[in-house]
PDB file of N, CA and C in Angstrom:
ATOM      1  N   UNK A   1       0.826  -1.183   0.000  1.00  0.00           N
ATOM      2  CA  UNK A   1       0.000   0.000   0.000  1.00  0.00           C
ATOM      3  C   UNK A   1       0.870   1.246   0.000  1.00  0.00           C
ATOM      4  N   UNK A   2       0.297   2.097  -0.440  1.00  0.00           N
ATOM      5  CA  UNK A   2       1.175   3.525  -0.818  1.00  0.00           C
ATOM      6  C   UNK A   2       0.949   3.692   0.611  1.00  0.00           C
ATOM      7  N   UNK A   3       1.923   5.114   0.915  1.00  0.00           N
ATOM      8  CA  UNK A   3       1.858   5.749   2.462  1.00  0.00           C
ATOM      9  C   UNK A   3       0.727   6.662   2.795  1.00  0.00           C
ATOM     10  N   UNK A   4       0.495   6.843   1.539  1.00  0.00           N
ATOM     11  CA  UNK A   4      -1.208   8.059   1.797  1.00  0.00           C
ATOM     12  C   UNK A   4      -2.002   7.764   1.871  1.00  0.00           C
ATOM     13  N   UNK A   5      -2.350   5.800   1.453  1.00  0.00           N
ATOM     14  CA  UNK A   5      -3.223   5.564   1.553  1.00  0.00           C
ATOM     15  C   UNK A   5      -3.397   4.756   2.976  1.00  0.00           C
ATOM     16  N   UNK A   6      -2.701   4.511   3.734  1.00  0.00           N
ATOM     17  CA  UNK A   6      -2.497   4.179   4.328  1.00  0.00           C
ATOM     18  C   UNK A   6      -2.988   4.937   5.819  1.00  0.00           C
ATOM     19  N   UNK A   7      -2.148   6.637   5.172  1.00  0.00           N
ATOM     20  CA  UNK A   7      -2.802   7.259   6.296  1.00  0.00           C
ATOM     21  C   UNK A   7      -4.056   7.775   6.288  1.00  0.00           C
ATOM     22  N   UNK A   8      -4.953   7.746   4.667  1.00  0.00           N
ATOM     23  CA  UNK A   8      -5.937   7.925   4.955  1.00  0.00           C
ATOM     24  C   UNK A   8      -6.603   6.993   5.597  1.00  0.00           C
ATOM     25  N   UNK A   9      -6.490   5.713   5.954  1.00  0.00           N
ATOM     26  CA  UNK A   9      -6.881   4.636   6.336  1.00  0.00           C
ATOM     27  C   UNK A   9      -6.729   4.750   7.795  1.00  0.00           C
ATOM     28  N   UNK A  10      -6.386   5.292   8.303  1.00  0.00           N
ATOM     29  CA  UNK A  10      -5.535   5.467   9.940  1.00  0.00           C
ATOM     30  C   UNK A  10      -4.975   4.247  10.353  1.00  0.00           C
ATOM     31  N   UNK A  11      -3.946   3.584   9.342  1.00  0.00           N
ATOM     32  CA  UNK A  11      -3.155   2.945  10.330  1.00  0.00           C
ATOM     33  C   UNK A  11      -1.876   3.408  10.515  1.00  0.00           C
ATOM     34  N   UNK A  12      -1.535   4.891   9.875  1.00  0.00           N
ATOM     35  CA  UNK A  12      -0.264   5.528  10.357  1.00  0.00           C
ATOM     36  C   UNK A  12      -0.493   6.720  10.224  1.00  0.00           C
ATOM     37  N   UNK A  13       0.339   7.290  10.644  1.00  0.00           N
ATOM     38  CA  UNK A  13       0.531   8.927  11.155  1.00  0.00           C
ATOM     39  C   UNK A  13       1.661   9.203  10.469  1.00  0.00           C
ATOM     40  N   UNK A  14       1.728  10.138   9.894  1.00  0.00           N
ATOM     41  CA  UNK A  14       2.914  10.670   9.307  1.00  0.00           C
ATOM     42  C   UNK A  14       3.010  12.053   9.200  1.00  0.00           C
ATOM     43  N   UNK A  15       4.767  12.568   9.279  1.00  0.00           N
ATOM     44  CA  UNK A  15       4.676  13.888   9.697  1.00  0.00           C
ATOM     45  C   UNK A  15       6.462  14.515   8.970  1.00  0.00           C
ATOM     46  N   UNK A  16       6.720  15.687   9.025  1.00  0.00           N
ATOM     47  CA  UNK A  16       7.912  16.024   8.720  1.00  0.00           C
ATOM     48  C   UNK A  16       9.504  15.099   9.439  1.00  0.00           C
ATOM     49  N   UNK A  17       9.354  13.985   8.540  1.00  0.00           N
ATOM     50  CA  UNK A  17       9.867  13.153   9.201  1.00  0.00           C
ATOM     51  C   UNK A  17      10.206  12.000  10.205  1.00  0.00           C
ATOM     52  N   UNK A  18       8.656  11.675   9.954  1.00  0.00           N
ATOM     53  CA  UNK A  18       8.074  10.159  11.003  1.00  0.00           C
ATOM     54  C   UNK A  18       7.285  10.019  10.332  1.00  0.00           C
ATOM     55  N   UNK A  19       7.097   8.713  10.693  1.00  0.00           N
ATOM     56  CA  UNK A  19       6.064   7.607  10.296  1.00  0.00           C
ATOM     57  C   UNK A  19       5.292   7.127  11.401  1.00  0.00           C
ATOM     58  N   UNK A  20       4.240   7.025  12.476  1.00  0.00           N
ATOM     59  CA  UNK A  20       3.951   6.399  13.164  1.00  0.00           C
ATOM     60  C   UNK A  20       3.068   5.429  13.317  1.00  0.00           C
ATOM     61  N   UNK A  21       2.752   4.012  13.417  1.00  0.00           N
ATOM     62  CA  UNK A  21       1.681   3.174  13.353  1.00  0.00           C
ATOM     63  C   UNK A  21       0.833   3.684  14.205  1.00  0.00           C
ATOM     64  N   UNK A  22      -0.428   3.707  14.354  1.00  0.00           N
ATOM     65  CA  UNK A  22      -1.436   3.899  15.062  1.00  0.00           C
ATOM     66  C   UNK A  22      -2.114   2.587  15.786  1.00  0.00           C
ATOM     67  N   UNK A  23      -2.850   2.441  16.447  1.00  0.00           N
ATOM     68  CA  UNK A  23      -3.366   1.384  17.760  1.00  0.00           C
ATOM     69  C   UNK A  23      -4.266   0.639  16.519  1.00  0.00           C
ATOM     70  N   UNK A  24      -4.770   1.119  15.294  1.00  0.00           N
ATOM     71  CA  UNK A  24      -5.052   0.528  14.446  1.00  0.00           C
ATOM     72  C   UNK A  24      -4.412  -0.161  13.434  1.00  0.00           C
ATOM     73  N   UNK A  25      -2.935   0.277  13.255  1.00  0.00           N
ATOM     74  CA  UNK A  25      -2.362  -0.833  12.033  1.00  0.00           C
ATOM     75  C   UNK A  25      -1.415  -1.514  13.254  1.00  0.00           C
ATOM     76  N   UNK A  26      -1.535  -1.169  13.902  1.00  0.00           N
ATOM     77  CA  UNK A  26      -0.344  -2.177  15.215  1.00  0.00           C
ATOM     78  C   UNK A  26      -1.333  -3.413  15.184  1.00  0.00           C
ATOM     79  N   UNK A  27      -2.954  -3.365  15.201  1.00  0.00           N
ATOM     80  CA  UNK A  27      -3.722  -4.377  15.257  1.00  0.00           C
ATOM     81  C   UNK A  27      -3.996  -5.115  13.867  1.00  0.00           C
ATOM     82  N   UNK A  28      -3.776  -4.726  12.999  1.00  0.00           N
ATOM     83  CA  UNK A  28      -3.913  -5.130  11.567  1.00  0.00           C
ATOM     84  C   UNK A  28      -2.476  -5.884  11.464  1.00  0.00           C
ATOM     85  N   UNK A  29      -1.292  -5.401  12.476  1.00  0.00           N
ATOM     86  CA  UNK A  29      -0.298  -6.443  12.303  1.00  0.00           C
ATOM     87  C   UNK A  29       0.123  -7.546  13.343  1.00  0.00           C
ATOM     88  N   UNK A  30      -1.281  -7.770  14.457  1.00  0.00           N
ATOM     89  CA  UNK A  30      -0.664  -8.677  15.324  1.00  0.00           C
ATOM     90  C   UNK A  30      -0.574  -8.151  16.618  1.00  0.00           C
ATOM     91  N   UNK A  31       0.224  -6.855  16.691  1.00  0.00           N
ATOM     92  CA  UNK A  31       1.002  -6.420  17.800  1.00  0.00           C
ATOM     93  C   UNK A  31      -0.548  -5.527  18.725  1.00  0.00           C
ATOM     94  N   UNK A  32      -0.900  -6.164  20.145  1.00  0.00           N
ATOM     95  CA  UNK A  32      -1.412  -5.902  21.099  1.00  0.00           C
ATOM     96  C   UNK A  32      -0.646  -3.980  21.145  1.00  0.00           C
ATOM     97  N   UNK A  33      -1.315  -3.192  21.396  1.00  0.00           N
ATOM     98  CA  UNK A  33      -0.857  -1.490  21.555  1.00  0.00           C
ATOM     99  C   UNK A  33      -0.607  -1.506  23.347  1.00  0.00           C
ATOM    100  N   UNK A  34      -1.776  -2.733  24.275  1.00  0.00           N
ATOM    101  CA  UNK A  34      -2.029  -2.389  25.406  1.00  0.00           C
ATOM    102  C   UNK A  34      -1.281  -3.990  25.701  1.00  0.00           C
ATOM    103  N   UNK A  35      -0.383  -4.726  25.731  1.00  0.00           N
ATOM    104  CA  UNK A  35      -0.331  -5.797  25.787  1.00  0.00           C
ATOM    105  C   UNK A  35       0.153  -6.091  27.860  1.00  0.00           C
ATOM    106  N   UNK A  36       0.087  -7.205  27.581  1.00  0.00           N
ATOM    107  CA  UNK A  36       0.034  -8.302  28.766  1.00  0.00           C
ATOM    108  C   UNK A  36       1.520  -8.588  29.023  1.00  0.00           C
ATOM    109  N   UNK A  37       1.838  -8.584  30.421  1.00  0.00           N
ATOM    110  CA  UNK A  37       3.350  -9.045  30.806  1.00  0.00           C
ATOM    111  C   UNK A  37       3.437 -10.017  31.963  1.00  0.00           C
ATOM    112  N   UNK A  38       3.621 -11.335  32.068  1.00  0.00           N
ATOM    113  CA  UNK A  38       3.524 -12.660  32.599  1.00  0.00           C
ATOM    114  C   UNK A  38       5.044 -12.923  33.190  1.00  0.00           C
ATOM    115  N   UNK A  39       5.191 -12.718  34.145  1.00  0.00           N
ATOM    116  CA  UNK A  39       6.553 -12.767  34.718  1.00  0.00           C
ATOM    117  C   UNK A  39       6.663 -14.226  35.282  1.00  0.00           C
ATOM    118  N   UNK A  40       7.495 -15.336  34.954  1.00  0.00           N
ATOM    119  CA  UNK A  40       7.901 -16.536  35.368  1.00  0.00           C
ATOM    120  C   UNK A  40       8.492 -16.883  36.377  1.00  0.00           C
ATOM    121  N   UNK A  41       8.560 -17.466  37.075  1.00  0.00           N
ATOM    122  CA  UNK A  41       9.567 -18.065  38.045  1.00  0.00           C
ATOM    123  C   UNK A  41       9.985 -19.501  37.650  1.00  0.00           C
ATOM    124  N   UNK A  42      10.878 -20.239  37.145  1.00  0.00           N
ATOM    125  CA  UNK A  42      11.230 -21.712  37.310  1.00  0.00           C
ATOM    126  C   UNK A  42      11.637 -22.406  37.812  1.00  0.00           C
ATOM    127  N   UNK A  43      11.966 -23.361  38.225  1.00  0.00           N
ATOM    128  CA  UNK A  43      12.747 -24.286  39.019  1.00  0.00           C
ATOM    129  C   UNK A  43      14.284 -24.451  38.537  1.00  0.00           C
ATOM    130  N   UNK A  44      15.228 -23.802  39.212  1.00  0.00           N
ATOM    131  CA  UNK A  44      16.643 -24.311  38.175  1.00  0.00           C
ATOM    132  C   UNK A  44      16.605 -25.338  37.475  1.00  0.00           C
ATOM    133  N   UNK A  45      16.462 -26.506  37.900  1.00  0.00           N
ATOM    134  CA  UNK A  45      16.536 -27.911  37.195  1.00  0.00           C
ATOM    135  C   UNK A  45      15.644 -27.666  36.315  1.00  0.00           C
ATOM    136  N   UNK A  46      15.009 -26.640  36.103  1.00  0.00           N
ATOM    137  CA  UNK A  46      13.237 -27.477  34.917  1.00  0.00           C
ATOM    138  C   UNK A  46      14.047 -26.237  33.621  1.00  0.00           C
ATOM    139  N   UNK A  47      15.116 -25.257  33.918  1.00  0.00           N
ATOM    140  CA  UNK A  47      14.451 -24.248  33.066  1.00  0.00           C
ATOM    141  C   UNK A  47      14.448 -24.286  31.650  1.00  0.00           C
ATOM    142  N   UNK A  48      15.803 -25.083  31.411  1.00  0.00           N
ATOM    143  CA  UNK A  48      15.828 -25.200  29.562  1.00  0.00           C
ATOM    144  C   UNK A  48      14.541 -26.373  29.075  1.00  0.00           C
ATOM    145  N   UNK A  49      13.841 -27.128  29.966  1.00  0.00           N
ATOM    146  CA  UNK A  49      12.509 -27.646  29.352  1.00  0.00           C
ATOM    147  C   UNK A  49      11.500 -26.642  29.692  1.00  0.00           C
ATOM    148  N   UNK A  50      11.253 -25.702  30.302  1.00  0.00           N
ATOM    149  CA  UNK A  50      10.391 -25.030  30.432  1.00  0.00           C
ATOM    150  C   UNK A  50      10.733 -23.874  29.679  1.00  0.00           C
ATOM    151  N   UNK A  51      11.795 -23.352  29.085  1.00  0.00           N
ATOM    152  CA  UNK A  51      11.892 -22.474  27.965  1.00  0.00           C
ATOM    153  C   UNK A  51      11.625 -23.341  26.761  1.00  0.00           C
ATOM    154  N   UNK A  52      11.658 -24.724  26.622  1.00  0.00           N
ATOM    155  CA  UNK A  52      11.729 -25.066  25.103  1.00  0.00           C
ATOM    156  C   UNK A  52      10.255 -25.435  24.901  1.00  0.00           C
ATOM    157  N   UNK A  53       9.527 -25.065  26.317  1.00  0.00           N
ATOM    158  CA  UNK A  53       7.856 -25.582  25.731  1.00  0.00           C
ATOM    159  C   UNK A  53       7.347 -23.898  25.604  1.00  0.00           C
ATOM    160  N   UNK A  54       7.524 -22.986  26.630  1.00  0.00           N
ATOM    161  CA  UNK A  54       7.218 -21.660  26.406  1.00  0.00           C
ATOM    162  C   UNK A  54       7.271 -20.911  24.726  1.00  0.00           C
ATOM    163  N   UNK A  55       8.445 -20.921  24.123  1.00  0.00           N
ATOM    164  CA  UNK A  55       8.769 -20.312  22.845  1.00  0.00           C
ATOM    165  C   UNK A  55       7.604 -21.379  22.087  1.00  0.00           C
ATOM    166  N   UNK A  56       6.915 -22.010  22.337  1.00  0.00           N
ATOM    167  CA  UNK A  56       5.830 -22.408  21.251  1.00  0.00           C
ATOM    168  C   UNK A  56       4.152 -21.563  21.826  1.00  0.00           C
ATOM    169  N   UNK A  57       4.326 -20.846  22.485  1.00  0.00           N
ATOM    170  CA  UNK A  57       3.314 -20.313  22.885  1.00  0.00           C
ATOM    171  C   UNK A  57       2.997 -18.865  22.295  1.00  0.00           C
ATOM    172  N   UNK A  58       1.325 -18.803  22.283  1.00  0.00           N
ATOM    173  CA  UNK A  58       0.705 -17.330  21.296  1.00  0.00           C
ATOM    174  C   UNK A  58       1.426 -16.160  22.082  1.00  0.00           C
ATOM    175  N   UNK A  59       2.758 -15.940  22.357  1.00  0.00           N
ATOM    176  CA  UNK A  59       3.548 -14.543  22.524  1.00  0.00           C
ATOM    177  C   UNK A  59       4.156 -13.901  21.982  1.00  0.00           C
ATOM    178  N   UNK A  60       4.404 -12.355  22.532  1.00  0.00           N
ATOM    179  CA  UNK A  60       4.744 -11.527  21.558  1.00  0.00           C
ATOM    180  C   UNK A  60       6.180 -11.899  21.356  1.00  0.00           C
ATOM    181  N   UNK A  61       7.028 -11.632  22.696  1.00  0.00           N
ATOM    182  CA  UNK A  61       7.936 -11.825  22.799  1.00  0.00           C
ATOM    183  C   UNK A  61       8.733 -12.722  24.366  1.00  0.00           C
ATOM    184  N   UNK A  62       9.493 -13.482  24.376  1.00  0.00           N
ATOM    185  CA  UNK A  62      10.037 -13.499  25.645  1.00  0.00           C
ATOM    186  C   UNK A  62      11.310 -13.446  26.039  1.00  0.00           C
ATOM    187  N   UNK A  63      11.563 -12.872  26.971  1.00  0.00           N
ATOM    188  CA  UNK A  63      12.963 -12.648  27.649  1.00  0.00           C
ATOM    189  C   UNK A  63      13.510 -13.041  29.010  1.00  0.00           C
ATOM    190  N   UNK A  64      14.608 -13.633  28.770  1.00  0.00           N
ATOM    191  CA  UNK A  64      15.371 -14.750  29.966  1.00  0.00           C
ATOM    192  C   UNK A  64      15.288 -13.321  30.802  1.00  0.00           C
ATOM    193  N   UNK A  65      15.340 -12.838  32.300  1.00  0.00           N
ATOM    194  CA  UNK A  65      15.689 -12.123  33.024  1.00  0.00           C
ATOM    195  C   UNK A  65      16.311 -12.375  34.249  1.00  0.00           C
ATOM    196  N   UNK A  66      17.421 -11.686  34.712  1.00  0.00           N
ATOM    197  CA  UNK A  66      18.044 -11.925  36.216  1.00  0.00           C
ATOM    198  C   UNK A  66      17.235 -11.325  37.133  1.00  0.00           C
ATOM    199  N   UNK A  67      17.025 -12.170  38.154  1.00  0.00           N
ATOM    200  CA  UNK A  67      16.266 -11.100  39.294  1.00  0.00           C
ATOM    201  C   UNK A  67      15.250 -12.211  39.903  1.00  0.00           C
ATOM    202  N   UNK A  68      14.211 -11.671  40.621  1.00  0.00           N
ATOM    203  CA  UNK A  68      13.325 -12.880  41.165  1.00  0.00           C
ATOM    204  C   UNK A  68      12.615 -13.233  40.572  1.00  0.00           C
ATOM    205  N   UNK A  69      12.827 -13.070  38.974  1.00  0.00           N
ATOM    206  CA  UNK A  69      11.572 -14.173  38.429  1.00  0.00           C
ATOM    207  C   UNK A  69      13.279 -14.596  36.861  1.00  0.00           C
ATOM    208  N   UNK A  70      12.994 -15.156  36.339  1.00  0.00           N
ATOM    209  CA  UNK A  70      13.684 -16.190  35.280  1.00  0.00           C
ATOM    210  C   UNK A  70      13.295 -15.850  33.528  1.00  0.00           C
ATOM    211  N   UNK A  71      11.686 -15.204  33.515  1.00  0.00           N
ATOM    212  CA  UNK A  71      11.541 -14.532  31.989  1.00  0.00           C
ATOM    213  C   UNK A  71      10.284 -13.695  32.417  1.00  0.00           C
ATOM    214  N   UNK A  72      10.719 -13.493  31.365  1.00  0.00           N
ATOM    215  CA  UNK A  72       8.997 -12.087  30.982  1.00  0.00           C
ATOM    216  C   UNK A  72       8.306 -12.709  29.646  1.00  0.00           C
ATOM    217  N   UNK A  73       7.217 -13.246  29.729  1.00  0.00           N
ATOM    218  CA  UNK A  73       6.464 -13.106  28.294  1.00  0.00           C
ATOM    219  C   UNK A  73       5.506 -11.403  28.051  1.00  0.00           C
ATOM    220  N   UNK A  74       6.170 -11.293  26.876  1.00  0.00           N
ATOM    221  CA  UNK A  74       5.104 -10.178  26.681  1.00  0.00           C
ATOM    222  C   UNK A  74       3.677 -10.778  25.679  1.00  0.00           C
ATOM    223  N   UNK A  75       2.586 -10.493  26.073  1.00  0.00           N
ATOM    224  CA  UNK A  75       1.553 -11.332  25.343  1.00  0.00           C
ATOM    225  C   UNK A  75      -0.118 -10.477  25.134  1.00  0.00           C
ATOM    226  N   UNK A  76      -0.112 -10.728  23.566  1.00  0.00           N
ATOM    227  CA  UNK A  76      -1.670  -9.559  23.829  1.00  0.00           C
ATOM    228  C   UNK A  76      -2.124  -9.932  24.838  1.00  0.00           C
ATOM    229  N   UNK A  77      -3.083  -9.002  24.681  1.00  0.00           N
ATOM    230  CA  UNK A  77      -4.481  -8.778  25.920  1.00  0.00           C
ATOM    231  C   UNK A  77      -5.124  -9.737  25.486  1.00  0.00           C
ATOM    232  N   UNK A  78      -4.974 -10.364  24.664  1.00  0.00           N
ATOM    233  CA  UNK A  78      -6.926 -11.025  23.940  1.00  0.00           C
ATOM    234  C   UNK A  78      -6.449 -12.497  24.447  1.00  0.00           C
ATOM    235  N   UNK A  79      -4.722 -12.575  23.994  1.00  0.00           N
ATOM    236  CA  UNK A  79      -4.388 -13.838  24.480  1.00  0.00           C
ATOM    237  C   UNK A  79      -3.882 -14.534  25.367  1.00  0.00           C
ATOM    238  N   UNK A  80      -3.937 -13.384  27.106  1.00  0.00           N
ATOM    239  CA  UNK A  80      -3.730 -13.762  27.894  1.00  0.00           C
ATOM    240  C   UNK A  80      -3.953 -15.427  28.774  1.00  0.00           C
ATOM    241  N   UNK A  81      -5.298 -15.061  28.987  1.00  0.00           N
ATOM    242  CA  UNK A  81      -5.787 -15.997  29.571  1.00  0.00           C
ATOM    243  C   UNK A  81      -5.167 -17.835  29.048  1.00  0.00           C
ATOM    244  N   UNK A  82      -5.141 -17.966  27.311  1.00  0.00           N
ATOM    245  CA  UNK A  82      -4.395 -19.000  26.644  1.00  0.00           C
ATOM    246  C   UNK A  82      -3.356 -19.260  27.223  1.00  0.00           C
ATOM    247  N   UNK A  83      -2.477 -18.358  27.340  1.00  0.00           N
ATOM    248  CA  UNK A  83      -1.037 -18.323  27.341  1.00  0.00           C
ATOM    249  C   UNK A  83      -1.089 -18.732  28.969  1.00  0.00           C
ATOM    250  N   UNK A  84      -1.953 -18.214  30.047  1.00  0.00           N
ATOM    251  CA  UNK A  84      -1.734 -18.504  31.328  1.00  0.00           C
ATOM    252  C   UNK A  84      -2.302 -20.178  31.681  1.00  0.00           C
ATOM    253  N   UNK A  85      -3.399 -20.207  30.584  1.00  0.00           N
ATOM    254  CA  UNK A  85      -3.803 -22.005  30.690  1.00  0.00           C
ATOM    255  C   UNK A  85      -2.737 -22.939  30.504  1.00  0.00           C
ATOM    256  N   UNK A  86      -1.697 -22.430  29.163  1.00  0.00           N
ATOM    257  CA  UNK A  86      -0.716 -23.632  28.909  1.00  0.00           C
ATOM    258  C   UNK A  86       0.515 -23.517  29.822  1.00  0.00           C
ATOM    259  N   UNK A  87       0.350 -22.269  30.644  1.00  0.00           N
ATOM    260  CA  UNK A  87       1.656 -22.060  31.250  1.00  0.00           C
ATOM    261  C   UNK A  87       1.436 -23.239  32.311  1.00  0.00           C
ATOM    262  N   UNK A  88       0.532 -23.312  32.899  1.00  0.00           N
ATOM    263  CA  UNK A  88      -0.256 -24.102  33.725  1.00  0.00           C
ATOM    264  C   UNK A  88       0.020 -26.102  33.700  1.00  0.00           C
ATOM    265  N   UNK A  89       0.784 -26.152  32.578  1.00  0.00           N
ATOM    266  CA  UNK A  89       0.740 -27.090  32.418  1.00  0.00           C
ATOM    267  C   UNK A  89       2.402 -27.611  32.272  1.00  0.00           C
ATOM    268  N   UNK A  90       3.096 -26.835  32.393  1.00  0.00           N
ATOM    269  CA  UNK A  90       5.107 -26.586  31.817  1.00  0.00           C
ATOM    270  C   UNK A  90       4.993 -27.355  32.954  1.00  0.00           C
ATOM    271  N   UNK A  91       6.016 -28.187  33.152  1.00  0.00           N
ATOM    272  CA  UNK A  91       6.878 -28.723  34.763  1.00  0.00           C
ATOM    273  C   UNK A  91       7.696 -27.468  34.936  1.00  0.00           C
ATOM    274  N   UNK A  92       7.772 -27.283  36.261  1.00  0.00           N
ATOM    275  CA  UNK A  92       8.881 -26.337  36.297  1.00  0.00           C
ATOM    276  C   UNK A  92       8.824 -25.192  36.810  1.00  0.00           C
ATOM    277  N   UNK A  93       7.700 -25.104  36.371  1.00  0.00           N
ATOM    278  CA  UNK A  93       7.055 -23.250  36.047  1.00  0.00           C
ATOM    279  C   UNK A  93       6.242 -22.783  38.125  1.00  0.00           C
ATOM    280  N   UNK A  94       7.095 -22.544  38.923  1.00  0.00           N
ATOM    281  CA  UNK A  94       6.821 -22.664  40.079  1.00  0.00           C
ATOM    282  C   UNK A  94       5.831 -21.051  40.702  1.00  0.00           C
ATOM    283  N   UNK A  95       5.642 -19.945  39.751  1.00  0.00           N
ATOM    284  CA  UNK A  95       5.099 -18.984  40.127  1.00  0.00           C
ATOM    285  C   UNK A  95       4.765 -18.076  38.835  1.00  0.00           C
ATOM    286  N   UNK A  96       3.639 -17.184  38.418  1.00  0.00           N
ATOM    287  CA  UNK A  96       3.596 -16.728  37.840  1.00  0.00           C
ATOM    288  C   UNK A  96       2.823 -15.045  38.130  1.00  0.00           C
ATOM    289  N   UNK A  97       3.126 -14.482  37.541  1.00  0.00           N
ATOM    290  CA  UNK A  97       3.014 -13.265  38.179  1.00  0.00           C
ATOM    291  C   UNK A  97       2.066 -12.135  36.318  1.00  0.00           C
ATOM    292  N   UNK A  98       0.928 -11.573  36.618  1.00  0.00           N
ATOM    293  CA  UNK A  98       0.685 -11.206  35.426  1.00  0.00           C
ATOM    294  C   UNK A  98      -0.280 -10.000  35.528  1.00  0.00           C
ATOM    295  N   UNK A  99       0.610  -8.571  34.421  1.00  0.00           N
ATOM    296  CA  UNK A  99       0.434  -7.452  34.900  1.00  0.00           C
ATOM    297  C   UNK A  99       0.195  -6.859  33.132  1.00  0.00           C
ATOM    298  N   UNK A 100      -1.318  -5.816  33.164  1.00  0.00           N
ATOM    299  CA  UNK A 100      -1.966  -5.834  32.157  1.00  0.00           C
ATOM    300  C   UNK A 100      -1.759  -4.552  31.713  1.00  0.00           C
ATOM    301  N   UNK A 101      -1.063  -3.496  30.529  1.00  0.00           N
ATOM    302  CA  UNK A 101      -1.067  -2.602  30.260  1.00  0.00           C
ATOM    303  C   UNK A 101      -2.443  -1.383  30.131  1.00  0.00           C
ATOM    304  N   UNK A 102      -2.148  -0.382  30.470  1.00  0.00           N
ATOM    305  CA  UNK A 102      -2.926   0.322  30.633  1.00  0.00           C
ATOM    306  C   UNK A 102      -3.181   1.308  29.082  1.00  0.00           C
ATOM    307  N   UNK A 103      -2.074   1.969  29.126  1.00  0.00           N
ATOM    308  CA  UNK A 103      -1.685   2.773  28.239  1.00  0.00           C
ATOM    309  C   UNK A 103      -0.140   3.153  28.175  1.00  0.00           C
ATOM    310  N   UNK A 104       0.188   3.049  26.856  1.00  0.00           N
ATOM    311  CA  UNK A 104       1.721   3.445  27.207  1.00  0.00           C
ATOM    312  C   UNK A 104       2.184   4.943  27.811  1.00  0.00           C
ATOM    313  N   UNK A 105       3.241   5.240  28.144  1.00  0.00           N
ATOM    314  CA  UNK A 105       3.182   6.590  28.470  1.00  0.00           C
ATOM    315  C   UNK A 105       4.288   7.357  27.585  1.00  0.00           C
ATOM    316  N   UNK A 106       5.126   6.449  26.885  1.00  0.00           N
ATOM    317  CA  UNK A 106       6.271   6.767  25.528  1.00  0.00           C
ATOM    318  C   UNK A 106       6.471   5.832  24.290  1.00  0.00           C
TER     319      UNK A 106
END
């Protein structure tokens, strides 16, 4: 699609030098605007089987983290609840912690 038509469409914003997706083509590509963040805890012993069943799950993204929890899934809103059923089921997976975007603020 051309860029004008695009913004007549509102899925971007464009300006003297930006381009911005709007909460409407972020959704036309997948990407949650308000998304979901599922903080893990694992069992040392479980974690490389409980990362190799996680990366098959409806998320945006996930990241190993140091600190008191082991990863972050980032995961739409729509597909929370999924993602917390199969988590439910990993060996390993000893706590889960899950915190729902509001609005971004940058």
């Amino acid at each position: 699609m051309h860029l004008r038509k695009l913004r007549d469409e509102g899925y971007i914003r464009t300006g003297r030098g930006f381009i911005d997706v709007t909460e409407k083509g972020l959704g036309v590509l997948g990407v949650s605007p308000n998304p979901a963040f599922v903080f893990i805890k694992v069992s040392p012993l479980k974690r490389e089987e409980a990362y190799r069943e996680i990366v098959k799950f409806p998320v945006q993204r996930i990241f190993r983290v140091a600190g008191d929890m082991d990863a972050i899934l980032i995961v739409e809103r729509e597909k929370l609840d999924e993602a917390l059923q199969k988590l439910a089921f990993v060996k390993g997976i000893q706590d889960t912690k899950s915190y729902v975007a509001i609005k971004p603020i940058k």
